[in-house]
Structure formats: C-alpha cells, structure tokens
C-alpha atoms as a PDB file:
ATOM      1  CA  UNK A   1      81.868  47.153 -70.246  1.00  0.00           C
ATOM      2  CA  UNK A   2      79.011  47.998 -67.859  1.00  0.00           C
ATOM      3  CA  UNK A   3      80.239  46.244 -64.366  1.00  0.00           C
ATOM      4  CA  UNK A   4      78.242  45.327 -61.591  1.00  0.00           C
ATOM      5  CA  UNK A   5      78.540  43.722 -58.384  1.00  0.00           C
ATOM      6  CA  UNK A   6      76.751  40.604 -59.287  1.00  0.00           C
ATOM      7  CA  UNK A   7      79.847  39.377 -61.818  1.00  0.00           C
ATOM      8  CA  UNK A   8      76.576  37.573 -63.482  1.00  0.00           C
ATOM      9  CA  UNK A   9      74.912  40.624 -64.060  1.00  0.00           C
ATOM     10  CA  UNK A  10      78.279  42.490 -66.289  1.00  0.00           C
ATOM     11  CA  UNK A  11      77.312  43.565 -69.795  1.00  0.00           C
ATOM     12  CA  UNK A  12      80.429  42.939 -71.638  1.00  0.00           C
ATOM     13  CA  UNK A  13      80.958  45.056 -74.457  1.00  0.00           C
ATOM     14  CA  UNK A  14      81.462  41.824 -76.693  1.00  0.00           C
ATOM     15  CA  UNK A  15      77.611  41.297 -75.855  1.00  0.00           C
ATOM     16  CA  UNK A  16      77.162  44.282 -77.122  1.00  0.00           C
ATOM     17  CA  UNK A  17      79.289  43.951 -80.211  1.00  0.00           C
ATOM     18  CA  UNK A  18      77.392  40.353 -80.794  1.00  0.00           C
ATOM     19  CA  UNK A  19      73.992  41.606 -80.207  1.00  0.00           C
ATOM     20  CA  UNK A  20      73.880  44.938 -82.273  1.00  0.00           C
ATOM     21  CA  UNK A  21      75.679  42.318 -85.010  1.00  0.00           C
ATOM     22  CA  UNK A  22      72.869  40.164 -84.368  1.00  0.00           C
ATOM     23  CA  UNK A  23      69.976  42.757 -84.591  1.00  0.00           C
ATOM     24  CA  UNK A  24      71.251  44.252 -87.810  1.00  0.00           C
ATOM     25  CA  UNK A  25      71.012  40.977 -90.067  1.00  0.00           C
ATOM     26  CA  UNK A  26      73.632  38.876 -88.954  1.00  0.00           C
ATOM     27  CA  UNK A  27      77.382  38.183 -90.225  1.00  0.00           C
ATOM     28  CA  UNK A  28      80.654  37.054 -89.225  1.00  0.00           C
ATOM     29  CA  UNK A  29      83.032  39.203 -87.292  1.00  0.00           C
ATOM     30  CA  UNK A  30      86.704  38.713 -88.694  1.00  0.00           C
ATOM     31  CA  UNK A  31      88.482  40.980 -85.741  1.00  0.00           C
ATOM     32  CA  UNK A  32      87.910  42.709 -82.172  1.00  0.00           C
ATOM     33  CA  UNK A  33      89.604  44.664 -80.005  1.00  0.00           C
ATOM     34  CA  UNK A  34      88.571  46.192 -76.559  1.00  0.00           C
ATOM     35  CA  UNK A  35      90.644  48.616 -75.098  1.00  0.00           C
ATOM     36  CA  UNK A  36      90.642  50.486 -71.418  1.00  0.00           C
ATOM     37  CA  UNK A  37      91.081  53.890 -71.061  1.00  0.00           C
ATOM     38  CA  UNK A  38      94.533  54.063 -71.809  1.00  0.00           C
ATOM     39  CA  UNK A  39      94.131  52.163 -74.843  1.00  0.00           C
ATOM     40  CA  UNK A  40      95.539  48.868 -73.114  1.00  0.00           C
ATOM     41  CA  UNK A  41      93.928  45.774 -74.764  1.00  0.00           C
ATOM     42  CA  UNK A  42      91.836  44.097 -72.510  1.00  0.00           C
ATOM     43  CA  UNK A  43      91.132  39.995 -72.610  1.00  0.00           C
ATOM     44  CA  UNK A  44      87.856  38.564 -73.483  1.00  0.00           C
ATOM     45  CA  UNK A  45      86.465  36.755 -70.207  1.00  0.00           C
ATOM     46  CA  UNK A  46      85.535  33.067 -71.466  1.00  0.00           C
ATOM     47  CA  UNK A  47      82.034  33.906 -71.394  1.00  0.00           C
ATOM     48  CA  UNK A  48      82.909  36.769 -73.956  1.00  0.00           C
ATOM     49  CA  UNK A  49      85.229  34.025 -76.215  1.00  0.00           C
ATOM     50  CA  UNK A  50      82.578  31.370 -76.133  1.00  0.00           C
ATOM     51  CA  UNK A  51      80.339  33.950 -77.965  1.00  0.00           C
ATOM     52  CA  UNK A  52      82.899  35.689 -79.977  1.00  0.00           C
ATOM     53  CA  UNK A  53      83.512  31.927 -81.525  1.00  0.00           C
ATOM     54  CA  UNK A  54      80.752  31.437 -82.435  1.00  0.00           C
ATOM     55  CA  UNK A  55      80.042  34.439 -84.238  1.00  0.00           C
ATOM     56  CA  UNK A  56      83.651  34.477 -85.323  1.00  0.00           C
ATOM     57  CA  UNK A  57      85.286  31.267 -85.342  1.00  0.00           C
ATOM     58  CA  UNK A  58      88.390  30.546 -84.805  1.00  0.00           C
ATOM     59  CA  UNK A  59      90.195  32.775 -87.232  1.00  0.00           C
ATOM     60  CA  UNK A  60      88.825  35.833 -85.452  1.00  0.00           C
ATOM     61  CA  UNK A  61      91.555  38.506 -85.215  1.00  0.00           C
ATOM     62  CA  UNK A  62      92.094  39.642 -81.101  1.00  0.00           C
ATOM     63  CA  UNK A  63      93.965  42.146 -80.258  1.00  0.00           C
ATOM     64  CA  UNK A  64      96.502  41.728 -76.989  1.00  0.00           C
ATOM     65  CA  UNK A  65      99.093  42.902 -75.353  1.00  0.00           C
ATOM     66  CA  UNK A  66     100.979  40.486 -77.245  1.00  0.00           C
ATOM     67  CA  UNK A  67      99.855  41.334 -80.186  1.00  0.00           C
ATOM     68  CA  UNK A  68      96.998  40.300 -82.685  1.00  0.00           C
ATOM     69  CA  UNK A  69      96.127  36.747 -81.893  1.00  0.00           C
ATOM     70  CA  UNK A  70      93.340  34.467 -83.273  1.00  0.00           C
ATOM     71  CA  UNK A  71      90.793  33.439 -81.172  1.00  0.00           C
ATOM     72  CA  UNK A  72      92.056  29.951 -81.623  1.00  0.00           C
ATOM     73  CA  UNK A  73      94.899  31.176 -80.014  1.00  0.00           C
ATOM     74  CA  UNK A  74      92.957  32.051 -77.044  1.00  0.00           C
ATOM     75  CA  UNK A  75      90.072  29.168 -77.021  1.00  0.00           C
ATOM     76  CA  UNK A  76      91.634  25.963 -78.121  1.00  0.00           C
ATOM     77  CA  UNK A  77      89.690  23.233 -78.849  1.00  0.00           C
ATOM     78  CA  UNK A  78      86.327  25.452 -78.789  1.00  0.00           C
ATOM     79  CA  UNK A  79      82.608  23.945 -79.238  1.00  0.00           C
ATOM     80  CA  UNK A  80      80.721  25.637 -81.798  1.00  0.00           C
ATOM     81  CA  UNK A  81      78.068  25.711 -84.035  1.00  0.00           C
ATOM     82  CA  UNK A  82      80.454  23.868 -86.438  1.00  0.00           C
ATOM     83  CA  UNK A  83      80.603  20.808 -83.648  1.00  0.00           C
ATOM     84  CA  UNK A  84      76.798  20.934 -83.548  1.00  0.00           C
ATOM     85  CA  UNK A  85      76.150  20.616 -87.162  1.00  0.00           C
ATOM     86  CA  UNK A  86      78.974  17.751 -87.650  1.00  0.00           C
ATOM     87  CA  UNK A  87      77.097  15.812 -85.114  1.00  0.00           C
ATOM     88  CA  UNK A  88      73.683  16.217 -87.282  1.00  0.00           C
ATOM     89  CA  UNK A  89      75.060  14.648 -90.123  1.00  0.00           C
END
C-alpha cells in the first residue's frame, strides 16, 4: 500500500495486483493475500473487494486472520460483470 493523506488518493496494493494482471494479458485471480510487516493479514477496503470481484469472483481465496475465506465470504451479494451480462440477455 502507498498511503496518503487524501484517503482518495491511496494506491492499494490490490490496484496494483489488478493492474499489472491487467497489463500482462488478462486472467482470473483464484487467491490473495496482503500482509503487514509482521505478516498479519490485512482486509481488503471495499474499494479493493469491488475490484478483486470482478477480476476474481466470488470464489477468490482471501486470506484473514480467520483464516482463508472466499471473497463471497467477505462481499455478499456483489455486482459484477456477471450481473451486467445477465441483464444483456
């Protein structure tokens, strides 16, 4: 994470992940974890699980400090690209 004192203005290191994912050809990711210095697993703001679903879904693997959940888990009832295509047809 790169912080800053505008909250609007963090880079998120799931921005990161989705761009350089992005900017190599694309794919799905099937798990995440962001850890702080200690190695503590650190929560996705919703910003950050917004875009993780939709270049995860809801299966994505997240690690916790409960444990590995699935971004379902985390974002029920997300809107996604899925939603968007289901309402074209």
């Amino acid at each position: 994470n790169v912080e800053n004192a505008s909250y609007g203005l963090t880079l998120c290191a799931e921005c990161g992940l989705v761009s350089t994912l992005v900017a190599t050809g694309g794919g799905r990711l099937i798990a995440f974890a962001c850890v702080d210095i200690s190695g503590n697993p650190l929560m996705p703001c919703g910003r950050c699980r917004q875009l993780l679903q939709e270049h995860g879904g809801s299966t994505l693997q997240l690690m916790t400090h409960e444990g590995v959940k699935t971004l379902g888990d985390l974002l029920p009832w997300a809107f996604g690209p899925e939603e968007i295509e289901n309402r074209l047809s």
